[in-house]
Every structure is written in structure tokens, then in C-alpha cells.
Protein backbone atom coordinates (compact mmCIF):
# COMPACT_ATOMS: atom_id res chain seq x y z
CA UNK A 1 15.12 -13.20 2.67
CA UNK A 2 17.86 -14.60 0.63
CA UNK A 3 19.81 -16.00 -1.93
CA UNK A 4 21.59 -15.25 -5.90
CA UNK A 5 23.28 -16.46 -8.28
CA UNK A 6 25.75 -19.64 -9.04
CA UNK A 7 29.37 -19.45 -10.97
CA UNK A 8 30.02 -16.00 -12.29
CA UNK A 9 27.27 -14.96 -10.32
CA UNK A 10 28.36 -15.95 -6.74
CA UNK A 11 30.30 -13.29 -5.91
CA UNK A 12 27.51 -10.78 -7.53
CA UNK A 13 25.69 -12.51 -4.66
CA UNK A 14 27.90 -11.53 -2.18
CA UNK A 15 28.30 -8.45 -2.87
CA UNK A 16 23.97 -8.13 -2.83
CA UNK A 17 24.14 -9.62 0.58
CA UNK A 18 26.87 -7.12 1.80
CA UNK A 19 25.17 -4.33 0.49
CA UNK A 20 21.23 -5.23 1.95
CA UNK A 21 23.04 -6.26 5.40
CA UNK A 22 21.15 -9.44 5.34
CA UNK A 23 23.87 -12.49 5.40
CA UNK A 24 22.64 -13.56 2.22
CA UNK A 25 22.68 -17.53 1.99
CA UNK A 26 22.66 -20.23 -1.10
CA UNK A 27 20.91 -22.85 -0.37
CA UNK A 28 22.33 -26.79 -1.31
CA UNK A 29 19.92 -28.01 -3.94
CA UNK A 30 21.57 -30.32 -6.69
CA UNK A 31 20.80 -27.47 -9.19
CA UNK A 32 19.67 -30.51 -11.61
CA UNK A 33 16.58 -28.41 -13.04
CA UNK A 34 18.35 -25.39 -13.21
CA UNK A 35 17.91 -22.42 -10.39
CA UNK A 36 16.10 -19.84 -9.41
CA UNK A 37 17.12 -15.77 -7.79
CA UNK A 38 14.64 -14.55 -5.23
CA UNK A 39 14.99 -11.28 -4.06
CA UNK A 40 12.57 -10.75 -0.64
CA UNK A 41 11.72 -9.33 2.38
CA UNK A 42 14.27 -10.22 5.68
CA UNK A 43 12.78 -12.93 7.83
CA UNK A 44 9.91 -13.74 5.64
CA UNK A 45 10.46 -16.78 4.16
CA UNK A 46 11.71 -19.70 5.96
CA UNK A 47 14.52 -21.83 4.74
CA UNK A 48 12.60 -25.08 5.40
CA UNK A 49 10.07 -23.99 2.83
CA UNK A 50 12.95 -23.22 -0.06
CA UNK A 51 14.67 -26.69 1.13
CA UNK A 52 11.25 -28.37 0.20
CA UNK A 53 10.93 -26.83 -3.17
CA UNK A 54 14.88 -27.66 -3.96
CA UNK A 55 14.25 -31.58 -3.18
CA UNK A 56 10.70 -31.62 -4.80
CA UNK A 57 11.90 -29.71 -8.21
CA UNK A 58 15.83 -30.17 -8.48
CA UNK A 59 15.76 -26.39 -8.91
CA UNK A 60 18.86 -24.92 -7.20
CA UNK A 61 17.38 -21.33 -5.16
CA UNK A 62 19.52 -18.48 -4.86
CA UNK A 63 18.02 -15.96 -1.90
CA UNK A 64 18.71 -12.59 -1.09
CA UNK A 65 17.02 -10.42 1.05
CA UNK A 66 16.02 -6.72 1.51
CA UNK A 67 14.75 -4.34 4.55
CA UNK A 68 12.42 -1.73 2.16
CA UNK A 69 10.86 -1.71 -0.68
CA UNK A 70 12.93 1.62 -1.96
CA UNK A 71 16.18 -0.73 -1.30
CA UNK A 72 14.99 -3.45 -3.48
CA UNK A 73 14.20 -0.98 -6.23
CA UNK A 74 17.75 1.21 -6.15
CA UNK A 75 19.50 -2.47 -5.58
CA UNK A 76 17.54 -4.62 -9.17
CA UNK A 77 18.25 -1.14 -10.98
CA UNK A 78 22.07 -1.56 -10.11
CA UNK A 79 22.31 -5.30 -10.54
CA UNK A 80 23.10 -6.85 -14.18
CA UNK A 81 19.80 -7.58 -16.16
CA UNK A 82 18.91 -10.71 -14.90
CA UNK A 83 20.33 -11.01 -11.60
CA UNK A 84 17.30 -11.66 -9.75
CA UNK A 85 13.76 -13.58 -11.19
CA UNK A 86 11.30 -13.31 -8.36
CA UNK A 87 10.65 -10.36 -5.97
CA UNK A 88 8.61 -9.51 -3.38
CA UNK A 89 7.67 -6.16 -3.79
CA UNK A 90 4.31 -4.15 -1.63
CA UNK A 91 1.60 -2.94 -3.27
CA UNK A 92 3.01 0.79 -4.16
CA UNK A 93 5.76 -0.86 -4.89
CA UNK A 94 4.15 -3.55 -7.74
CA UNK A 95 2.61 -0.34 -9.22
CA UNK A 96 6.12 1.23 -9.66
CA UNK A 97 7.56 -1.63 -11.14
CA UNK A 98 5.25 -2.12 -13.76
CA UNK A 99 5.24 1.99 -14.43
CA UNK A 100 8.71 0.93 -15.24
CA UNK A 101 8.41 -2.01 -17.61
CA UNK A 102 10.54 -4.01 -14.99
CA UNK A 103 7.92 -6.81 -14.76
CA UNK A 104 6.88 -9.71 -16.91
CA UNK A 105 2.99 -10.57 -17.22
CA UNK A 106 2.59 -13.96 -15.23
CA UNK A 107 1.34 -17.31 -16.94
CA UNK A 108 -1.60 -18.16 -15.06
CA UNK A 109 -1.74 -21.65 -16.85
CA UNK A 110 0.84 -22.21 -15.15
CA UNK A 111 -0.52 -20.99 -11.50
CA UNK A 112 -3.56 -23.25 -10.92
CA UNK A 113 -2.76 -22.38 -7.24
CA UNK A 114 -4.17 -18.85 -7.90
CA UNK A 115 -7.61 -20.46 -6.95
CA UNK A 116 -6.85 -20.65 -3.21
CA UNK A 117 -6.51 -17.14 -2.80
CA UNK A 118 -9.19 -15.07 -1.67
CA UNK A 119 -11.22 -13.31 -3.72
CA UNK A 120 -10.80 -9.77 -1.87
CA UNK A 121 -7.51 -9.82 -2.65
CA UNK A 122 -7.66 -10.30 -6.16
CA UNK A 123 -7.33 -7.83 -8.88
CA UNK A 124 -6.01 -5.02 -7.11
CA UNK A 125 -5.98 -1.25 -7.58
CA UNK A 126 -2.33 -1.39 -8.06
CA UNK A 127 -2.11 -4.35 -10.64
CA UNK A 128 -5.51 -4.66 -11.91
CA UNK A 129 -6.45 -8.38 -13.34
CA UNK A 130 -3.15 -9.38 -11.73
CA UNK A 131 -1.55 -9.29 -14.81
CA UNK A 132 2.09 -9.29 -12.98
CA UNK A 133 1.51 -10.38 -9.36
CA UNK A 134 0.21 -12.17 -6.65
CA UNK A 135 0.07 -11.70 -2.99
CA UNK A 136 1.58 -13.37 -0.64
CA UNK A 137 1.31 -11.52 2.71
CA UNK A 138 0.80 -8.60 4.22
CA UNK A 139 -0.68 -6.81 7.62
CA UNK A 140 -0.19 -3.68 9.16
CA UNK A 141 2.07 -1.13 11.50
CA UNK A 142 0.19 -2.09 14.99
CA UNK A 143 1.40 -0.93 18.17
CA UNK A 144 3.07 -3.34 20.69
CA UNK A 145 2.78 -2.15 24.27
CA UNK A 146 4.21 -3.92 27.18
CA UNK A 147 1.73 -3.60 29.69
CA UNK A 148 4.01 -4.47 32.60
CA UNK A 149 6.31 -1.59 31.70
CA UNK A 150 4.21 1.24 30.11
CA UNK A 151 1.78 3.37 32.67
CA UNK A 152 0.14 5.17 30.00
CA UNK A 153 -3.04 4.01 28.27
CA UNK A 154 -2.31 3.38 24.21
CA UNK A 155 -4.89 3.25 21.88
CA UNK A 156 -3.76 5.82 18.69
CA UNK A 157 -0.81 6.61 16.93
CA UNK A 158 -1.10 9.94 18.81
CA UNK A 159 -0.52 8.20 21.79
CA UNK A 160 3.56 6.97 20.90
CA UNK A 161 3.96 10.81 20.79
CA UNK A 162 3.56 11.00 24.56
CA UNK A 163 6.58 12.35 26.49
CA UNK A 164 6.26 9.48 29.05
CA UNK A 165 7.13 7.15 26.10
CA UNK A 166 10.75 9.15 25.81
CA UNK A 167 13.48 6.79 25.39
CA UNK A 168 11.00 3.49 25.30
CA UNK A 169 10.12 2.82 21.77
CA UNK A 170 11.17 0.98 18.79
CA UNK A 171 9.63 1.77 15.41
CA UNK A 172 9.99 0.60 11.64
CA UNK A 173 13.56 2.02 9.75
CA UNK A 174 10.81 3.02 6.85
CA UNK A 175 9.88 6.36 6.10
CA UNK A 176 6.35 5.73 4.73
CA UNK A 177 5.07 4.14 7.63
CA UNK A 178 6.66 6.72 10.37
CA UNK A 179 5.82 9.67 8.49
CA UNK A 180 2.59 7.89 7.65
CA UNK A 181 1.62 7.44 11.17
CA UNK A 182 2.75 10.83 12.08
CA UNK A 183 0.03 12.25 9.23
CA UNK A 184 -2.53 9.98 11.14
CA UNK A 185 -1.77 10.99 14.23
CA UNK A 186 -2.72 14.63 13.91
CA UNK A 187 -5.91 13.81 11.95
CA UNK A 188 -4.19 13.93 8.15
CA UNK A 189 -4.21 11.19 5.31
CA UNK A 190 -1.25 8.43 5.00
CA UNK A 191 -0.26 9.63 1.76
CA UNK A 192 -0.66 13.66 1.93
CA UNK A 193 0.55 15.88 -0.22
CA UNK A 194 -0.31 19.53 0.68
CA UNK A 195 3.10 21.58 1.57
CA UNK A 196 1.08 23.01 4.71
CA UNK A 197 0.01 19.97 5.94
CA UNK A 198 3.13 18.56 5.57
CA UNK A 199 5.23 21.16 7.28
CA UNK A 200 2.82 20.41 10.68
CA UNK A 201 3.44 16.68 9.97
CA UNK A 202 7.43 17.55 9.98
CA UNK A 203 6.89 19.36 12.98
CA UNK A 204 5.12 16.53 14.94
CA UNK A 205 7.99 13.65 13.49
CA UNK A 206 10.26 15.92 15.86
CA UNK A 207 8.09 15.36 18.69
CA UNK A 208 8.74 11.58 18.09
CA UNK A 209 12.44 11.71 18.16
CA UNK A 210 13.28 11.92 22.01
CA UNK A 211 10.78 8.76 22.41
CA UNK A 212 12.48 6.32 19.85
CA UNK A 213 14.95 4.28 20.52
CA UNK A 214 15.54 1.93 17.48
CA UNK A 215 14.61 2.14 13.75
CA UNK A 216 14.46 -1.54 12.81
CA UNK A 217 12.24 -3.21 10.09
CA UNK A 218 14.47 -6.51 9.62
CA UNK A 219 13.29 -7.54 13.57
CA UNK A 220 11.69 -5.09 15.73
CA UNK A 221 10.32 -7.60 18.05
CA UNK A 222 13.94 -8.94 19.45
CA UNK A 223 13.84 -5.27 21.37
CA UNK A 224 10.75 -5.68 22.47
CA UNK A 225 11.69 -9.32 23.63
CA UNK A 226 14.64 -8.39 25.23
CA UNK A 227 13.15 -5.35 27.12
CA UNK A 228 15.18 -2.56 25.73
CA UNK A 229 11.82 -0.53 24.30
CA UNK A 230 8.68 -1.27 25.96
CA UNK A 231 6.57 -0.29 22.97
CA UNK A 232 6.30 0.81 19.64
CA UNK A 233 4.80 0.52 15.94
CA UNK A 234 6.13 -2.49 14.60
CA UNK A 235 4.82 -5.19 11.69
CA UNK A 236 1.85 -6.66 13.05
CA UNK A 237 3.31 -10.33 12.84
CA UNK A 238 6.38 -9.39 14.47
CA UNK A 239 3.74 -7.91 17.64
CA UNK A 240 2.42 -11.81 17.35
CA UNK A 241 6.26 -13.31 17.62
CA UNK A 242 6.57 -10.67 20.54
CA UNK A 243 3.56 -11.72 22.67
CA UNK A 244 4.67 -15.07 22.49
CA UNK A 245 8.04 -14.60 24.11
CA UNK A 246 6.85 -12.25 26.40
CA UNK A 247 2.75 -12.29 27.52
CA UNK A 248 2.19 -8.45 29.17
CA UNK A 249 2.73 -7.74 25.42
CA UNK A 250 -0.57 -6.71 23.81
CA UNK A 251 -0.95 -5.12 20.27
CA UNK A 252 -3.49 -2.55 19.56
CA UNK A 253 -4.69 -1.02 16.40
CA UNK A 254 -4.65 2.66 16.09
CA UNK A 255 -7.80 4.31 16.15
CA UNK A 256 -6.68 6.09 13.44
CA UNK A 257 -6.46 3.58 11.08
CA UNK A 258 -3.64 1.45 10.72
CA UNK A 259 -0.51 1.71 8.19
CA UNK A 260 -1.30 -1.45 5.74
CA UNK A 261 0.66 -3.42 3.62
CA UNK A 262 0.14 -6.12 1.07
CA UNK A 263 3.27 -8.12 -0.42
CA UNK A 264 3.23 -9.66 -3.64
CA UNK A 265 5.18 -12.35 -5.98
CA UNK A 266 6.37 -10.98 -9.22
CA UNK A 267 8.82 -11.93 -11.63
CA UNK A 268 11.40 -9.94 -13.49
CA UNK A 269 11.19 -8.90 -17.45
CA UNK A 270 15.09 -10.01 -17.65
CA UNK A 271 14.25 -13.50 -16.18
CA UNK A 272 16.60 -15.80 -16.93
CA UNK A 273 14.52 -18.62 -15.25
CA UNK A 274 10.80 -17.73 -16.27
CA UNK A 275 9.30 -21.35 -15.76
CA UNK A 276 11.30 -22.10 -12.41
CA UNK A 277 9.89 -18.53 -10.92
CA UNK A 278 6.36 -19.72 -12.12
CA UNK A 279 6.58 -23.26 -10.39
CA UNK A 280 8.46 -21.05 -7.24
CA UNK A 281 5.32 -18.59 -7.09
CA UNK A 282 2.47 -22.03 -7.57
CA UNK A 283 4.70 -24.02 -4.99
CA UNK A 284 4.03 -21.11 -2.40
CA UNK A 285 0.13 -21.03 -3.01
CA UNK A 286 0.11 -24.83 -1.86
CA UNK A 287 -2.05 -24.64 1.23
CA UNK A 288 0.32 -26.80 2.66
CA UNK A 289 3.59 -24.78 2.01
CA UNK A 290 1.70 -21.59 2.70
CA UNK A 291 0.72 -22.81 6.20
CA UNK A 292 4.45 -24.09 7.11
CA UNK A 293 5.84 -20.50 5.99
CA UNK A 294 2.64 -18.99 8.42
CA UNK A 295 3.97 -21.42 11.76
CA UNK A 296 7.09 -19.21 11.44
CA UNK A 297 6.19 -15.72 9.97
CA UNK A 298 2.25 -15.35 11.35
CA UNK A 299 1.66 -12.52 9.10
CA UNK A 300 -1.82 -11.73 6.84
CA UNK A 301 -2.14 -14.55 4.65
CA UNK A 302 -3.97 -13.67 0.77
CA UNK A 303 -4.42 -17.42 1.00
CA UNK A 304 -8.12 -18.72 2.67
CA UNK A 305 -7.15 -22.10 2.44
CA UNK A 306 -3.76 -21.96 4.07
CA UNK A 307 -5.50 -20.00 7.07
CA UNK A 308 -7.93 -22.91 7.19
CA UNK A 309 -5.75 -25.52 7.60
CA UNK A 310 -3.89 -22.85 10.62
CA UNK A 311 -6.77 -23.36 12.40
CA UNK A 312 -7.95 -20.96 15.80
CA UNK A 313 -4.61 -20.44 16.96
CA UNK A 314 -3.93 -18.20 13.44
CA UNK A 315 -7.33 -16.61 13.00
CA UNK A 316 -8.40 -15.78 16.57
CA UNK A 317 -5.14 -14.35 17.01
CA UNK A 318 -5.40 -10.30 16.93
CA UNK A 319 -1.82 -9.92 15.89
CA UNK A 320 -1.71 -13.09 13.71
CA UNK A 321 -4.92 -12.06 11.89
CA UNK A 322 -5.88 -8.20 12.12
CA UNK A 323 -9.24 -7.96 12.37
CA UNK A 324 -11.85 -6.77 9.61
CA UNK A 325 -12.37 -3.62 11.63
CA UNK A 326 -9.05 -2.54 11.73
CA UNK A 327 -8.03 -3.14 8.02
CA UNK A 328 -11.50 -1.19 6.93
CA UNK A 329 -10.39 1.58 8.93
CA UNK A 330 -7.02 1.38 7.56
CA UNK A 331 -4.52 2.90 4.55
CA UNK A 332 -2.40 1.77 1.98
CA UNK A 333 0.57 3.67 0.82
CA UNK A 334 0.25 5.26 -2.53
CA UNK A 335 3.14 6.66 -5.11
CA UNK A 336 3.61 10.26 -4.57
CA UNK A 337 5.23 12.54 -6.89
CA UNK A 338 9.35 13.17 -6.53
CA UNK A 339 8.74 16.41 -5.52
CA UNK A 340 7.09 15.61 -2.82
CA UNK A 341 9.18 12.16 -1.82
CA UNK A 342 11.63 14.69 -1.70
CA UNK A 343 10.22 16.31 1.14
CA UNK A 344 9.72 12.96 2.53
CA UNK A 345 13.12 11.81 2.38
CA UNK A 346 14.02 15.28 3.87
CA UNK A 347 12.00 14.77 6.79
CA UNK A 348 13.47 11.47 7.58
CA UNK A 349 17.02 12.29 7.49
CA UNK A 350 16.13 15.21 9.84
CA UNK A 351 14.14 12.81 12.04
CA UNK A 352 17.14 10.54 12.06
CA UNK A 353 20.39 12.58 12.58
């Protein structure tokens, strides 16, 4: 996801792009209306949706993109006040910003698209009244096995630990969900916080280390699509882009309790473009628009009228459309104290050298 600034900006914009590794791109609107900086997730947002809102508004957009939510943060914090207006953050994530008076309250006269998304996912725990957000998509960390290639029966998170997985698995570059799933899989909480605790989950990350191949959140399925891991705990949309390339791939939803996610439209306090990023955030509510950025990325969609007009193909689709079951049983990641993000971060680095 994409694009920056125009003329003393541009080669801010560059340097973004360099720095997230995500070939950054400016799209050609006449810029008549002004523009607009969105800072988002990699392969997310497609660019026939941002075309359509350059020719309808004569707004000029400026994307950039990002691979975690802990990357977006460090990169806004680094970036001159005002460099981007719209983000993307996750739920934790939202909560952070606001914690530090980095968002601006949204004008919901100005977001009479509000009233196509569902009512569940309104007023959230981590933005309450959705004062400075609303979702977009989300889903969770589901397992993609190739059926062809794997022998061994995968239902858990536990499961990916198995030594007959060595060398066959791909799994998100993001500490949150891998330790996450590693907490699950021996029967502890997403988000735990007891030093015991996690010194066994550190323990049974190692266990994991022989079995992975790749750390990739930006496209996890292109491994699984070109047959160099056979399995793994990937974004549940990218499991749905997976299956349809290759059909012995199934997903499955960990007994445990998925990893779950929730991504959200915000705007920056320092934005330089306040009403653009308010018609950006209504445009994407459109049913319409919301269903054209679904036929590419077939992630959880916050918006019931958008999955309507999808039709079967969306909502029957396990991958597409986790089911109710799954997302009941599932977690959320919650912000943790430094002290123990600390041992976090220390467990990933040793997971990863």
C-alpha cells in the first residue's frame, strides 16, 4: 500500500518507499482538488480503487505502504509532521495512536457511509464511539496446508510445531502473531504476560525454527503458490488467494483460537488534507468501491453491504469469510507493557538469527 507526497515532498516519498521495501508508487491524478498521503498495509488496496477516487474527486493520492503495524508507528514518528493523512493502523495499534495524541477525532457528518457498516463492529474496545476510526478489514492467522504435500493431519497451532513440518512452512514476519500462536499452542493466552509462562513460550518458538522456511507478511501465499513451503500460518485472505491458484490447498482454523485482526481508517492530527482524508475514508465505505477492493484482497469485510453485493462466492468461502465459530473462539492482540515487549522483541530476534 502506497503513495506520498508531491514537490518538496517527492523525494520524502522515496525515501518512505525505500525504507518500508514496498516500491512505493504516485498515482497520475490531475491533483486539481488538492491530494491526499495514505500510509497502508502492502497489497491491500488496489490501485484501480485509488484511480477511481482520483477521476471522481480531482484529488491527487500519494500511497505508501507498510509490512507491520510497529513499522508504520517508528516510520510517522520519523517523518515531518504532516507527511502522511490517512493510515491504516490494527486495532492495538488505533489504541496506541490515540494514547499518543497522534490522531484527529473524525467528522462523521462528513461519513454518511458509516451506516453500511455492521453494527458488531462498531464502537470498539480499542476506540470506543469511534471517535478516531473506522474499520476497514480484517481476519485472522489461519493455517494453509497443502494437502497433496503434507502427510500429517493439521488442525491446531500445535500441530505447525511437528518435526515432519521441518523445512516446509512459511509464517507471518510479525512477532505478535508467531509468538501469539506459540502462547496458544501450549494452552496460554495471545497476549501473556507472566515471566514463567513466557520463558516456556520462548522455549517452544525454538521448536518452530527448524520447520520455517520464510517470514513474510507482504505475500505469504506466492510460497505457498509456488510450492516452496507446503504450509503455514498465513493472513486468512492470502490462504483464499492461495487455494485459488492451487486447489489441494485447504485452510483450517486452529482449535485454539485463531490470531485476529481488525484494520481501521484513521487520520493524522498533523493533516494537512483533513477534508480529502474524510471524502478518501466515505469513498471506501461505498458498497460499490468496497466490493471492487474485496474481488482483489478477499479479506473480512466491517462492511454488510459490500459482502452483500459479493454474493456466495465471498461469504461461503471459509478463507474469504472466517466463520462465526472461529472468530468467537478467537484473540485480539492487546498493548503490553515495554517491559514485557521487550522480552518479546528478544524472543524474536533469537527465533530469527
Amino acid at each position: 500500500m502506497k503513495r506520498k507526497i508531491l514537490a518538496a515532498l517527492i523525494s520524502l516519498s522515496l525515501v518512505a518507499a525505500a525504507v518500508t521495501g514496498c516500491g512505493g508508487k504516485t498515482s497520475g491524478g490531475s491533483g486539481d482538488k488538492g491530494e491526499l498521503n495514505l500510509f497502508v498495509w502492502t497489497e491491500y488496496l488496489p490501485d484501480s480503487v485509488v484511480d477511481k477516487f482520483e477521476k471522481e474527486t480531482g484529488i491527487k493520492v500519494n500511497v505508501s505502504t507498510y509490512s507491520s503495524n510497529e513499522d508504520m508507528l517508528a516510520k510517522v514518528k520519523s517523518e515531518t509532521a504532516g507527511a502522511y493523512d490517512v493510515l491504516n493502523p490494527s486495532d492495538y495499534m488505533v489504541a496506541q495512536l490515540i494514547a499518543q495524541d497522534m490522531l484527529k477525532p473524525l467528522d462523521f457528518e462528513k461519513l454518511p457511509n458509516f451506516s453500511h457498516i455492521g453494527e458488531s463492529y462498531k464502537n470498539p474496545s480499542y476506540d470506543p464511539g469511534n471517535v478516531y476510526s473506522v474499520p476497514y478489514m480484517g481476519g485472522a492467522g489461519a493455517i494453509a496446508v497443502n494437502t497433496d504435500k503434507v502427510d500429517i493431519e493439521i488442525k491446531s497451532y500445535a500441530d505447525l510445531f511437528d518435526p515432519a513440518l521441518e523445512g516446509k512452512l512459511v509464517v507471518l514476519d510479525d512477532f505478535r502473531a508467531v509468538i501469539g500462536m506459540t502462547a496458544k499452542a501450549i494452552g496460554y493466552d495471545l497476549n501473556e504476560t507472566d515471566p514463567e509462562k513466557l520463558a516456556e513460550i520462548s522455549d517452544k518458538l525454538m521448536e518452530l525454527k527448524k520447520n520455517v522456511v520464510l517470514y513474510d507478511s507482504d505475500s505469504p501465499k506466492s510460497a505457498l503458490i509456488s510450492g516452496d513451503c507446503d504450509a503455514g500460518m498465513i493472513w486468512s485472505a492470502e490462504v483464499a488467494m492461495a487455494m485459488e491458484e492451487v486447489p489441494s490447498i485447504e485452510v483450517v482454523y486452529p482449535e485454539e483460537g485463531p490470531y485476529l485482526f481488525l484494520d481501521n481508517w484513521v487520520v493524522t492530527k498533523d493533516s494537512p488534507n483533513y477534508e480529502n482524508a474524510l471524502m478518501w475514508i466515505n469513498f471506501v465505505m461505498d458498497p460499490d468501491n468496497m466490493a471492487m477492493i474485496l474481488e482483489e484482497f478477499p479479506y473480512l469485510c466491517a462492511n454488510v453491504d459490500a459482502i452483500e453485493k459479493m454474493g456466495e462466492s465471498y461469504s461461503e468461502n471459509l478463507a474469504k469469510n472466517p466463520p462465526a465459530e472461529a472468530i468467537a473462539k478467537g484473540s485480539y492482540v492487546q498493548n503490553l507493557d515495554s517491559d514485557v515487549l521487550d522480552i518479546y522483541s528478544e524472543m524474536w530476534t533469537k527465533l530469527k538469527e
